[in-house]
PDB file of N, CA and C in Angstrom:
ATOM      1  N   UNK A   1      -7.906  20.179 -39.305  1.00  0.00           N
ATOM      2  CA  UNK A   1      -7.103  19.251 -38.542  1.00  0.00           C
ATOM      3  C   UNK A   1      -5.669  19.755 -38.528  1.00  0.00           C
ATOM      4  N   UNK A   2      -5.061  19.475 -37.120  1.00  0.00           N
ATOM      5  CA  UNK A   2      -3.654  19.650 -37.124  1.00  0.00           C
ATOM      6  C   UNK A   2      -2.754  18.565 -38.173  1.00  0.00           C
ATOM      7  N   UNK A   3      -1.726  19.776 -38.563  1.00  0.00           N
ATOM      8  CA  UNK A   3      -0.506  18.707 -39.326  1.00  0.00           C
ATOM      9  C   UNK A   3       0.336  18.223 -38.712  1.00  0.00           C
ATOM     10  N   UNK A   4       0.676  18.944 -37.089  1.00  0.00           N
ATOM     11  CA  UNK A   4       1.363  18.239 -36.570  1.00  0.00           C
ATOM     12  C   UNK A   4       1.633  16.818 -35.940  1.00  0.00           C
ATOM     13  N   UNK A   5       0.423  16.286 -36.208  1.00  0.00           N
ATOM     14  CA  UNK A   5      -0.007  14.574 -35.478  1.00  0.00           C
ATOM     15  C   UNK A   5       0.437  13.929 -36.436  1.00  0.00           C
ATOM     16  N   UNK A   6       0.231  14.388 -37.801  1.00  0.00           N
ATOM     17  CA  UNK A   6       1.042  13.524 -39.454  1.00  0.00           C
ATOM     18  C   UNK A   6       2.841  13.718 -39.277  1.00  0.00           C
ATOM     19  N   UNK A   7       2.940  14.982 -38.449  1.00  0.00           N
ATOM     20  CA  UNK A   7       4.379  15.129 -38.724  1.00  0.00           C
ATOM     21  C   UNK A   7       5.220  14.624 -37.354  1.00  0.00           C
ATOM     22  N   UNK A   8       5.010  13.986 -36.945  1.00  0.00           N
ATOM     23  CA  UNK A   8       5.610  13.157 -35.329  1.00  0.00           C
ATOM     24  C   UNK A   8       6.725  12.477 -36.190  1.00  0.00           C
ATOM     25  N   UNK A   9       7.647  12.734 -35.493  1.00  0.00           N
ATOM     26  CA  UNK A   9       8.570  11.866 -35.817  1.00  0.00           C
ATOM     27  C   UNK A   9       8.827  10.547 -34.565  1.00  0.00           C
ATOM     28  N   UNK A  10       8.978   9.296 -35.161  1.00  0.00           N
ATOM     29  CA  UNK A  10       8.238   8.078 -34.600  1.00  0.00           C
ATOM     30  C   UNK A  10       9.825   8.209 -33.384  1.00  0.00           C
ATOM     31  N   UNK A  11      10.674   8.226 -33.837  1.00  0.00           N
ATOM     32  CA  UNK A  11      11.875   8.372 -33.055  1.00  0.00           C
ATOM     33  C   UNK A  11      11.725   9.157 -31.794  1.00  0.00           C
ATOM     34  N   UNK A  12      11.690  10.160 -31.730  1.00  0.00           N
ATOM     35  CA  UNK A  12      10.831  10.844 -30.173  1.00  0.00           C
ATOM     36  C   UNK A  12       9.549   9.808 -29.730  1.00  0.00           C
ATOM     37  N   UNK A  13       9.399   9.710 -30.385  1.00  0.00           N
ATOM     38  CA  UNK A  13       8.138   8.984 -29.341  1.00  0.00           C
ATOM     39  C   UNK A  13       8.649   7.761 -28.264  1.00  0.00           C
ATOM     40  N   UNK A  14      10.202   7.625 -28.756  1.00  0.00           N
ATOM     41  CA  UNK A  14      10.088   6.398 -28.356  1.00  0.00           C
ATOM     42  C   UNK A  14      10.662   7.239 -26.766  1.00  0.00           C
ATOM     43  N   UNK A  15      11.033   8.295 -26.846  1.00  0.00           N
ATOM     44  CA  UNK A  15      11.931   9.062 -25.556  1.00  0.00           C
ATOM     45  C   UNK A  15      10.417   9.548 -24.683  1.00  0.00           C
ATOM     46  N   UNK A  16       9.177   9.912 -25.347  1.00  0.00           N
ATOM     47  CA  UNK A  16       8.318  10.637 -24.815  1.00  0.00           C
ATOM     48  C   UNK A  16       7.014   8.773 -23.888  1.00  0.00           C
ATOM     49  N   UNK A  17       7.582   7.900 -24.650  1.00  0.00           N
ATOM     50  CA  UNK A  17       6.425   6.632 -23.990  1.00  0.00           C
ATOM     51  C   UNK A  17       7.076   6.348 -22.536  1.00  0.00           C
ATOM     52  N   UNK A  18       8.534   6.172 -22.484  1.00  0.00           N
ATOM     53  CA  UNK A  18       9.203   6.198 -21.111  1.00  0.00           C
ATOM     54  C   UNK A  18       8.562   7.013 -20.013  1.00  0.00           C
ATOM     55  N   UNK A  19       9.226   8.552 -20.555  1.00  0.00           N
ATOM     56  CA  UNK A  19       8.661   9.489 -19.724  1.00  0.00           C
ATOM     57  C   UNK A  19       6.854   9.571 -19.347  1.00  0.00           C
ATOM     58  N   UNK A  20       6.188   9.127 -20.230  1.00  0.00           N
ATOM     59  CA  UNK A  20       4.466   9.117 -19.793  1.00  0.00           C
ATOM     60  C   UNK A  20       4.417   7.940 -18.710  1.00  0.00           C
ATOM     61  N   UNK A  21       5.090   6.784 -19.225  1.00  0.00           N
ATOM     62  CA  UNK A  21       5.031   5.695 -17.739  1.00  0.00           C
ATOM     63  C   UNK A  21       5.555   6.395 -16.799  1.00  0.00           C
ATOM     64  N   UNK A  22       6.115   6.667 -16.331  1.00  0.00           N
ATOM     65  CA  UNK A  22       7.023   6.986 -15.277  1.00  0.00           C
ATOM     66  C   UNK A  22       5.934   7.946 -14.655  1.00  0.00           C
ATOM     67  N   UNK A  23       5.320   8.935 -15.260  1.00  0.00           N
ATOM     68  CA  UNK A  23       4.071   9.992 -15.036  1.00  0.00           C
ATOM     69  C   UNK A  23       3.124   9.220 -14.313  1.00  0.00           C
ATOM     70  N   UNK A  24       2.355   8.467 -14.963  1.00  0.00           N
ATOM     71  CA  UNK A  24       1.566   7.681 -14.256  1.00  0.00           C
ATOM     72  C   UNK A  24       1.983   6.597 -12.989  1.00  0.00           C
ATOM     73  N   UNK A  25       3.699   6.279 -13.385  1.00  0.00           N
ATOM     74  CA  UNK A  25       3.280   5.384 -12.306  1.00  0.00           C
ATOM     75  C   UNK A  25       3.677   6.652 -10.904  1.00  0.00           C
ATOM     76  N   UNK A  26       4.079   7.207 -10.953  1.00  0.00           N
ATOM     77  CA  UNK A  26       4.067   8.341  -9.825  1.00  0.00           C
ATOM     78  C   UNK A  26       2.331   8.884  -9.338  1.00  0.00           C
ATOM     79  N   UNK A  27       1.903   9.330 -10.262  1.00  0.00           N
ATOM     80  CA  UNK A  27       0.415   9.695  -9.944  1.00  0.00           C
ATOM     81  C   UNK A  27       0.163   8.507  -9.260  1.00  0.00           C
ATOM     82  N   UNK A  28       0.538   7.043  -9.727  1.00  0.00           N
ATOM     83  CA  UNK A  28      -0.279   5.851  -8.948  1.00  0.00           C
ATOM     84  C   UNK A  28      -0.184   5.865  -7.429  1.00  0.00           C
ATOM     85  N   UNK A  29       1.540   5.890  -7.486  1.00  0.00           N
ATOM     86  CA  UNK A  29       2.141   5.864  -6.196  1.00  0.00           C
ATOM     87  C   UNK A  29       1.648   7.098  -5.311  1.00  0.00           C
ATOM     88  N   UNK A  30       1.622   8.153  -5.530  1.00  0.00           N
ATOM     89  CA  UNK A  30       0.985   9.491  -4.898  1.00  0.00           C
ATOM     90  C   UNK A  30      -0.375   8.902  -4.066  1.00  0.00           C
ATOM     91  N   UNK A  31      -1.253   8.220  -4.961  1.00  0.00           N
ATOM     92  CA  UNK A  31      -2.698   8.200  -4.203  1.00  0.00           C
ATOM     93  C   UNK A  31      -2.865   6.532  -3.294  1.00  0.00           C
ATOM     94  N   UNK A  32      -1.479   6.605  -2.982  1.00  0.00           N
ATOM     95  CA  UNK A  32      -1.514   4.759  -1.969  1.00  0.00           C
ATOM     96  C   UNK A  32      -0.639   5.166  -1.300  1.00  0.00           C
ATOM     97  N   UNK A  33      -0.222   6.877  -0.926  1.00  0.00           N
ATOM     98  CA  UNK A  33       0.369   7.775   0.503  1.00  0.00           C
ATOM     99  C   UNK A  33      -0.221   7.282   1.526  1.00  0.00           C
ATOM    100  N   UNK A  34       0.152   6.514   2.392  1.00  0.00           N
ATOM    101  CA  UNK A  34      -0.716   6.841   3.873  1.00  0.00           C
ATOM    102  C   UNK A  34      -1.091   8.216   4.193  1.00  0.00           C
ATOM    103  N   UNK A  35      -2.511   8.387   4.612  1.00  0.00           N
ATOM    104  CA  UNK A  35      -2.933   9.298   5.368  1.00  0.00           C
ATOM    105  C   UNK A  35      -3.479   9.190   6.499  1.00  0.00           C
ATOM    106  N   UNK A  36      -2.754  10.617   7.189  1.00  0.00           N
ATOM    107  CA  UNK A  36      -2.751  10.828   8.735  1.00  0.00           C
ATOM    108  C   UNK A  36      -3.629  11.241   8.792  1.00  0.00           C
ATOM    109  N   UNK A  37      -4.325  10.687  10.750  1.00  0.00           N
ATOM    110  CA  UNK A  37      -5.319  11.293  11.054  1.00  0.00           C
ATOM    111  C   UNK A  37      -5.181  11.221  12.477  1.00  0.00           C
ATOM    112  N   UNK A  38      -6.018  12.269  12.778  1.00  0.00           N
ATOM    113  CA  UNK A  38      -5.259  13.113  14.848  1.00  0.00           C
ATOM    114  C   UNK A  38      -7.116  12.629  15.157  1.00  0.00           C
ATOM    115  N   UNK A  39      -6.945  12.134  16.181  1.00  0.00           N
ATOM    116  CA  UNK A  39      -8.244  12.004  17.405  1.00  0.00           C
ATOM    117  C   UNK A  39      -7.896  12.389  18.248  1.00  0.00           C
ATOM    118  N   UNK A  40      -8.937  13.661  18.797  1.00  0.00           N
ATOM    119  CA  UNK A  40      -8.875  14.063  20.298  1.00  0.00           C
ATOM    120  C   UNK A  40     -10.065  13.658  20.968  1.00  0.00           C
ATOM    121  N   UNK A  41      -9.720  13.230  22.053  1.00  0.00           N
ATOM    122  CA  UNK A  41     -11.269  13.117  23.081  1.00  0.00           C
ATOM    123  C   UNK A  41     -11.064  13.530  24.120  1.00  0.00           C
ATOM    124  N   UNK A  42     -12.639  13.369  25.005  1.00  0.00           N
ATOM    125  CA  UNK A  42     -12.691  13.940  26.213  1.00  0.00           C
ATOM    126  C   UNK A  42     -13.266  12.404  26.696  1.00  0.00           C
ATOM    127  N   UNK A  43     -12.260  11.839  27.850  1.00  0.00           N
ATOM    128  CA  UNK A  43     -13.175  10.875  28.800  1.00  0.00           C
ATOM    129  C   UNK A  43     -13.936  11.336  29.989  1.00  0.00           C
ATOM    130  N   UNK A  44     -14.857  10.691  30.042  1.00  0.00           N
ATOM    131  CA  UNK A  44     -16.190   9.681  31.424  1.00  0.00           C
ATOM    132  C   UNK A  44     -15.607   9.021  31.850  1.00  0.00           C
ATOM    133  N   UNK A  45     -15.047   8.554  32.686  1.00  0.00           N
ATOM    134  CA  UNK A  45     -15.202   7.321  33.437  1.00  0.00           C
ATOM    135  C   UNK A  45     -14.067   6.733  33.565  1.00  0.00           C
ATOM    136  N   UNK A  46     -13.063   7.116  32.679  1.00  0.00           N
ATOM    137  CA  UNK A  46     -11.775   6.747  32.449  1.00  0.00           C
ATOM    138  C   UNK A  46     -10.599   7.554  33.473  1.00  0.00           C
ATOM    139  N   UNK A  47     -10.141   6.957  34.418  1.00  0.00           N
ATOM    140  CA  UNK A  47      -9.170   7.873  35.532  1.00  0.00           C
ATOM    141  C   UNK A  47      -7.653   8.071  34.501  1.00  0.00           C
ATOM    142  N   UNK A  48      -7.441   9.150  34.651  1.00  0.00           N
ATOM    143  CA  UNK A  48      -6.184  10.008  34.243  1.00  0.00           C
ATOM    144  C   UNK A  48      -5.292   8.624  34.269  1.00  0.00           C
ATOM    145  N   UNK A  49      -4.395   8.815  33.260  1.00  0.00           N
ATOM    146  CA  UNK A  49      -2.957   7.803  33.519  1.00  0.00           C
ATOM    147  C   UNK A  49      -3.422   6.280  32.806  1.00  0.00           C
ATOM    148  N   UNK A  50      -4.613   6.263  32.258  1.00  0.00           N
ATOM    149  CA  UNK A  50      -5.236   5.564  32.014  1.00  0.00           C
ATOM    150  C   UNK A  50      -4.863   5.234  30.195  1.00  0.00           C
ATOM    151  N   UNK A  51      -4.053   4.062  29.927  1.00  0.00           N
ATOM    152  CA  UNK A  51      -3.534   3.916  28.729  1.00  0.00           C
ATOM    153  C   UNK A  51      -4.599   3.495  27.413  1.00  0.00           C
ATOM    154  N   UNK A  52      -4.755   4.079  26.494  1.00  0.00           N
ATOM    155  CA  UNK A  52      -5.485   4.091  25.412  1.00  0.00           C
ATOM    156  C   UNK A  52      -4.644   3.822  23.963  1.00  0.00           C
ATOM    157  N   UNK A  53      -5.511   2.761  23.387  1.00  0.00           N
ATOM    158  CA  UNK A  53      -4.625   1.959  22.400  1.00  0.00           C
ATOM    159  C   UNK A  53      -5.688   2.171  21.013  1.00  0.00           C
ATOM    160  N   UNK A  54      -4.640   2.863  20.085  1.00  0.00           N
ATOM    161  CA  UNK A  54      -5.140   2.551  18.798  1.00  0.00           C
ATOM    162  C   UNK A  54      -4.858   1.700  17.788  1.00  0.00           C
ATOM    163  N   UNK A  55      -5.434   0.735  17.480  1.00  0.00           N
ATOM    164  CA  UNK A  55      -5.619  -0.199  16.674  1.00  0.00           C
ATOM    165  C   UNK A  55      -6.272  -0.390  15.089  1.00  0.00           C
ATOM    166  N   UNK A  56      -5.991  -0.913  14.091  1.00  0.00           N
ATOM    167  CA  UNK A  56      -6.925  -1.491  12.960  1.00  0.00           C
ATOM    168  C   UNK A  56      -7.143  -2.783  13.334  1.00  0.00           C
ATOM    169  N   UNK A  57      -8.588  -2.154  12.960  1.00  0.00           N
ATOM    170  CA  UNK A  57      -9.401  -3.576  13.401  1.00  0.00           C
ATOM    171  C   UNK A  57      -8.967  -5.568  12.974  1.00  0.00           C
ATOM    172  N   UNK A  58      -9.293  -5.093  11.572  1.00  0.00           N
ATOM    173  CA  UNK A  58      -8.773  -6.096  10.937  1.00  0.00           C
ATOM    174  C   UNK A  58      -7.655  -6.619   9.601  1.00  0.00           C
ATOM    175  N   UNK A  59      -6.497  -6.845   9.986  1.00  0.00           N
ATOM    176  CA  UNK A  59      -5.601  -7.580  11.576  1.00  0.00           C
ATOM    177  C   UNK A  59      -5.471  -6.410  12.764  1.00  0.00           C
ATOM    178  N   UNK A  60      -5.543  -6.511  13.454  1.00  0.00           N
ATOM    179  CA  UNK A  60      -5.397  -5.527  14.523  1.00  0.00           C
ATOM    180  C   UNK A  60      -4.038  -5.214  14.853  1.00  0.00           C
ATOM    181  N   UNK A  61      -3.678  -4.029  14.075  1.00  0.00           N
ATOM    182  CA  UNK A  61      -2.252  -3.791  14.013  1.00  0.00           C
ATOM    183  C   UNK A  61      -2.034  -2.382  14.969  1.00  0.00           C
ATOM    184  N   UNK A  62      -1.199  -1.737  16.022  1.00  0.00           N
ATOM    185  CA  UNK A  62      -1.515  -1.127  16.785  1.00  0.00           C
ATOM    186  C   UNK A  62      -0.755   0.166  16.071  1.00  0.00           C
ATOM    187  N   UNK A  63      -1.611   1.039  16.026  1.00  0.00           N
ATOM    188  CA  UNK A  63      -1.015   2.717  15.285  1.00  0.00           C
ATOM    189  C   UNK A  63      -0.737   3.468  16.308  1.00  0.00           C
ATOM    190  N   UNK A  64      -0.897   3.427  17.176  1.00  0.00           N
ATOM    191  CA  UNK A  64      -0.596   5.013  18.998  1.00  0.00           C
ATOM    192  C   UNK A  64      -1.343   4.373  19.765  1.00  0.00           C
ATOM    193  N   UNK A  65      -0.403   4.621  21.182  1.00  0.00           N
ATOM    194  CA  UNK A  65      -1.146   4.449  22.102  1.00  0.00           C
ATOM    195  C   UNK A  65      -1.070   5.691  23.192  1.00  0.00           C
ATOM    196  N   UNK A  66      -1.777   6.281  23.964  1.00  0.00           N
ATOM    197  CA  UNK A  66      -1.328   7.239  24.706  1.00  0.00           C
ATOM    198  C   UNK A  66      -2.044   7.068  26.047  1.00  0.00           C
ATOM    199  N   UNK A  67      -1.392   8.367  27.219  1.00  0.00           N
ATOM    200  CA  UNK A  67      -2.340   8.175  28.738  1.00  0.00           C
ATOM    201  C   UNK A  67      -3.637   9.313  28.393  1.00  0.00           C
ATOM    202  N   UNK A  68      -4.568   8.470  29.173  1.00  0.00           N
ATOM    203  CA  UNK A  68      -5.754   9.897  29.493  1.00  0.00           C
ATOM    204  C   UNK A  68      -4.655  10.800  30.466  1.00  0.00           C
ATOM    205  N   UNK A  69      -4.879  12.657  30.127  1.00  0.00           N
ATOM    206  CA  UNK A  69      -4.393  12.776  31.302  1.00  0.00           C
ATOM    207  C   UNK A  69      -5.555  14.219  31.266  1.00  0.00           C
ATOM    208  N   UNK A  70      -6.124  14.718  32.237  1.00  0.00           N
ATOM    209  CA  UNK A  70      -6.933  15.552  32.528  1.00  0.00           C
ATOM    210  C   UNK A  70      -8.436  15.485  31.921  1.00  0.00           C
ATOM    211  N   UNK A  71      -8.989  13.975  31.873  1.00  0.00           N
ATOM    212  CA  UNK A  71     -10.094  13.785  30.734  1.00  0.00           C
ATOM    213  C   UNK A  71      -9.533  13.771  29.558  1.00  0.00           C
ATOM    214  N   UNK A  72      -8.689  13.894  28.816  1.00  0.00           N
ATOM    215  CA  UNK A  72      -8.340  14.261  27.480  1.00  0.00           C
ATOM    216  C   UNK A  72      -7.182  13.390  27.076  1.00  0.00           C
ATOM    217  N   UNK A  73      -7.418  13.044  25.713  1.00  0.00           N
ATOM    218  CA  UNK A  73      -6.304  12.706  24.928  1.00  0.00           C
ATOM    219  C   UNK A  73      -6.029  12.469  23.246  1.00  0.00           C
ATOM    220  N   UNK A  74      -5.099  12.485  22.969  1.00  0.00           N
ATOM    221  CA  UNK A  74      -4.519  12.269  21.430  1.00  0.00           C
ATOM    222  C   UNK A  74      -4.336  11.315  20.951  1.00  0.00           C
ATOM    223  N   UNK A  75      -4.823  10.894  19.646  1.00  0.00           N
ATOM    224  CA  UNK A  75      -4.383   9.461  19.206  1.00  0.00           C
ATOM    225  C   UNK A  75      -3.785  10.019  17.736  1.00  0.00           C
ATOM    226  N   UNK A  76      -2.432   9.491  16.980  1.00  0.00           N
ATOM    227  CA  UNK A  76      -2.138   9.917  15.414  1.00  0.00           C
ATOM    228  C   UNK A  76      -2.003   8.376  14.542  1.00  0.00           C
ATOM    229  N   UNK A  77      -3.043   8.508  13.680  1.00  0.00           N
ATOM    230  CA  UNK A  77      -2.637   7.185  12.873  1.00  0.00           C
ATOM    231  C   UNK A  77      -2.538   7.114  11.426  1.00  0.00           C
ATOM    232  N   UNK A  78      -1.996   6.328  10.608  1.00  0.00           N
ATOM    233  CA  UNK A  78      -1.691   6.504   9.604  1.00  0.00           C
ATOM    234  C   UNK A  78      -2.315   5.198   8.616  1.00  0.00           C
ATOM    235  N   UNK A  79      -2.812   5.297   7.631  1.00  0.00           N
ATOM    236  CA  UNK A  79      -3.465   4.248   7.115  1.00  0.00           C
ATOM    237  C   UNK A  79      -3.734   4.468   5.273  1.00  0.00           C
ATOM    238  N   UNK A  80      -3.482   3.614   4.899  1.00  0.00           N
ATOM    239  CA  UNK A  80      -3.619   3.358   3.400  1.00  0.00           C
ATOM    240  C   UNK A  80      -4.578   3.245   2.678  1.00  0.00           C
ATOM    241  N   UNK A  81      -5.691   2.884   3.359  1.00  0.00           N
ATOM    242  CA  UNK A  81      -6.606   2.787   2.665  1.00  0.00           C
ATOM    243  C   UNK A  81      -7.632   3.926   2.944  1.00  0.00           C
ATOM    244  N   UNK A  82      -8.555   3.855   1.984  1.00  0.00           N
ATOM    245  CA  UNK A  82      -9.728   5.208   1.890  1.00  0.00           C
ATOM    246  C   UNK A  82     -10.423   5.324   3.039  1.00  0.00           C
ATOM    247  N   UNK A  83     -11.045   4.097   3.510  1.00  0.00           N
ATOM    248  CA  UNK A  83     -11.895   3.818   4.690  1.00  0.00           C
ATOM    249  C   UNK A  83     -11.023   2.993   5.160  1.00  0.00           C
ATOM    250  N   UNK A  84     -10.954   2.891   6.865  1.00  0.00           N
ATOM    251  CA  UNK A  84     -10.591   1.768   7.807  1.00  0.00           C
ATOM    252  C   UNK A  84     -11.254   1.693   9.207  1.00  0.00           C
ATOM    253  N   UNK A  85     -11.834   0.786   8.782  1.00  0.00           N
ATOM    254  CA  UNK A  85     -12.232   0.792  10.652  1.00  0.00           C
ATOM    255  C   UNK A  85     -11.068   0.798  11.673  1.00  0.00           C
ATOM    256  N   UNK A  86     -11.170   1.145  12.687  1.00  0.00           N
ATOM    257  CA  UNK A  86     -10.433   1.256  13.779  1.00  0.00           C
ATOM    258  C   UNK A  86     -11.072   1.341  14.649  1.00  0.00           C
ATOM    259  N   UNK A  87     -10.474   0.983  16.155  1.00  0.00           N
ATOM    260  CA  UNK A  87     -11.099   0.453  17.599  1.00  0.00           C
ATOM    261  C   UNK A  87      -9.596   1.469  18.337  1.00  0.00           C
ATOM    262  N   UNK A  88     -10.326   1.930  19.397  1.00  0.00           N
ATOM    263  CA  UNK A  88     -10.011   2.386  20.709  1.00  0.00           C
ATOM    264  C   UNK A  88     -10.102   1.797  21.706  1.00  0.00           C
ATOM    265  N   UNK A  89      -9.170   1.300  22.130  1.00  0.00           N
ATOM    266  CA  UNK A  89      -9.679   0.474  23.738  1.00  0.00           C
ATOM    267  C   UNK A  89      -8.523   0.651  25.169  1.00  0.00           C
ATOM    268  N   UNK A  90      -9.001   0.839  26.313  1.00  0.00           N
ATOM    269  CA  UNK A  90      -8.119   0.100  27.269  1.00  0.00           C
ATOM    270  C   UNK A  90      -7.271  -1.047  27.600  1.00  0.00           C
ATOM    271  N   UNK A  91      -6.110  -1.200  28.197  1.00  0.00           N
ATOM    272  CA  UNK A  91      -5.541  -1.999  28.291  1.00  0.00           C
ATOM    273  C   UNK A  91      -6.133  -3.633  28.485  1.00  0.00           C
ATOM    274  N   UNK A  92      -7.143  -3.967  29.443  1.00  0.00           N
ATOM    275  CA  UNK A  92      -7.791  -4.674  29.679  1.00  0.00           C
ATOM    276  C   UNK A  92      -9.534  -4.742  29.046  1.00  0.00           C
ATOM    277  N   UNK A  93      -9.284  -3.843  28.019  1.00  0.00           N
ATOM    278  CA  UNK A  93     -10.534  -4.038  26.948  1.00  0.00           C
ATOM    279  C   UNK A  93     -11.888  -3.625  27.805  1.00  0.00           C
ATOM    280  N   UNK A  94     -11.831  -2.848  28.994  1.00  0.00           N
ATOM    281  CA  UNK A  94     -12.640  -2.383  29.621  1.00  0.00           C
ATOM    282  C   UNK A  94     -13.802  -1.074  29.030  1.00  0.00           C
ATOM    283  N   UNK A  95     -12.514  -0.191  28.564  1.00  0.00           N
ATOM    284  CA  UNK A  95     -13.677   0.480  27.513  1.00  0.00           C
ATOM    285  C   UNK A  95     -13.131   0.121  26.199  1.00  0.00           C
ATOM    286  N   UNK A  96     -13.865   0.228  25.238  1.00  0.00           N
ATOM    287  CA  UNK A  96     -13.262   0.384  23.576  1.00  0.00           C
ATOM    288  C   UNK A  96     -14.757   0.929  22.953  1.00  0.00           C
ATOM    289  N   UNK A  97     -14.133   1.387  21.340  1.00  0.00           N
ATOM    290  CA  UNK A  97     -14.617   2.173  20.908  1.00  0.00           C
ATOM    291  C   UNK A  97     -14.391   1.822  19.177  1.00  0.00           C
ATOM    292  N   UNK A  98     -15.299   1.179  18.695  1.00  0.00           N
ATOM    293  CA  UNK A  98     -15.223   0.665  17.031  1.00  0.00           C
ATOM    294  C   UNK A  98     -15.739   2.203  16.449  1.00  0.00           C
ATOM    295  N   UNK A  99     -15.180   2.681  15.265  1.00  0.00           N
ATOM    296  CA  UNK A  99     -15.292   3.916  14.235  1.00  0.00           C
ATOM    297  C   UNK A  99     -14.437   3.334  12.991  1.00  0.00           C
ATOM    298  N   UNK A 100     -14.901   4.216  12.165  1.00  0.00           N
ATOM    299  CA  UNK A 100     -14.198   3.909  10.465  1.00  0.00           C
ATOM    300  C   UNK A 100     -13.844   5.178  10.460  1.00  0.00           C
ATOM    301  N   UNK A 101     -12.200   5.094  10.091  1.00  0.00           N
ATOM    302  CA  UNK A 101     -11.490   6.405   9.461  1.00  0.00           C
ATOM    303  C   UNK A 101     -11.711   6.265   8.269  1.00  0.00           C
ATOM    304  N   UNK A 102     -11.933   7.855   7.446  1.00  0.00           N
ATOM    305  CA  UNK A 102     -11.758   8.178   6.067  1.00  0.00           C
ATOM    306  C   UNK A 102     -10.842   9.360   5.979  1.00  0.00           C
ATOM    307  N   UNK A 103     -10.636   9.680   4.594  1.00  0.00           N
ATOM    308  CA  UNK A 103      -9.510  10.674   4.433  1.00  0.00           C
ATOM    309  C   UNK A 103     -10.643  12.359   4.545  1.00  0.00           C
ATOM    310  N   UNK A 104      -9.336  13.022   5.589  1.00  0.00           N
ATOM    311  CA  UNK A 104     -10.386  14.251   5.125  1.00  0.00           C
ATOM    312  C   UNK A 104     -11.450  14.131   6.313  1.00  0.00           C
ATOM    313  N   UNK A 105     -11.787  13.044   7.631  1.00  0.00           N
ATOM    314  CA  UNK A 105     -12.427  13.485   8.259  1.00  0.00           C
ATOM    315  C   UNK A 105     -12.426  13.930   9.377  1.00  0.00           C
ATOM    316  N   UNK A 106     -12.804  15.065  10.561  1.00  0.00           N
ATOM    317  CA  UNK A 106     -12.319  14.906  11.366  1.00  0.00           C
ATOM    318  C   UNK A 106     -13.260  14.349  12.528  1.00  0.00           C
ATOM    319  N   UNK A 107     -12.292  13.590  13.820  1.00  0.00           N
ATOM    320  CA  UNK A 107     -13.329  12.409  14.611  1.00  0.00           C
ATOM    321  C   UNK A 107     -12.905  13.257  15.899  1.00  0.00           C
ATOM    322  N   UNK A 108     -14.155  14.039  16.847  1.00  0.00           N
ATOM    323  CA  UNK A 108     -13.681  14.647  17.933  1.00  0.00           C
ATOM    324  C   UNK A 108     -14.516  13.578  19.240  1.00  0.00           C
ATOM    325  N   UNK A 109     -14.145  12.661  19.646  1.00  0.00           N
ATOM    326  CA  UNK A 109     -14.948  11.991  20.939  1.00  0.00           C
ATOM    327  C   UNK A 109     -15.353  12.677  21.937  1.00  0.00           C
ATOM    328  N   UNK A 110     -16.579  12.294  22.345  1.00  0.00           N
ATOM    329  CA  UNK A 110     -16.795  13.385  23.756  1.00  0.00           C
ATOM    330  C   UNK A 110     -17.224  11.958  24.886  1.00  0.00           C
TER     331      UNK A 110
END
């Protein structure tokens, strides 16, 4: 066995318990980062100029909205939690589109 665990002097410890909180609560804070996530798609049916809204589902809080323009478009959203559902829709709720974001995945629509 080590002698050094008998020989701690109790006085440092009290400088080294600060510094270990502070460690952890950073590690805490690190893993409740929002993480970003990019959707590209290709539309059907949807005419160019055509506004597309990203949302969380529940409360439905709006993260990007952008135009279709050539069939195609970008959505960037940012979210806290591990999993979140999220919905895609048109202005007038004509098309939409329910999916669950996770960290780390990528979502290509066709």
């Amino acid at each position: 066995m080590c002698n050094y665990f008998w020989d701690v002097n109790f006085n440092e410890m009290k400088n080294i318990k600060p510094n270990s909180i502070l460690f952890i609560l950073l590690i805490s804070s690190l893993s409740s980062i929002a993480q970003t996530f990019i959707i590209t798609g290709n539309t059907t049916g949807v005419k160019d100029g055509t506004w597309l809204y990203l949302k969380t589902s529940s409360p439905q809080t709006l993260l990007d909205s952008t135009k279709v323009k050539n069939g195609k478009f970008t959505l960037v959203g940012r979210t806290n939690e591990k999993v979140s559902q999220m919905l895609i829709h048109t202005k007038k709720f004509d098309n939409y589109l329910f999916f669950w974001a996770e960290k780390n995945t990528h979502l290509a629509l066709k």
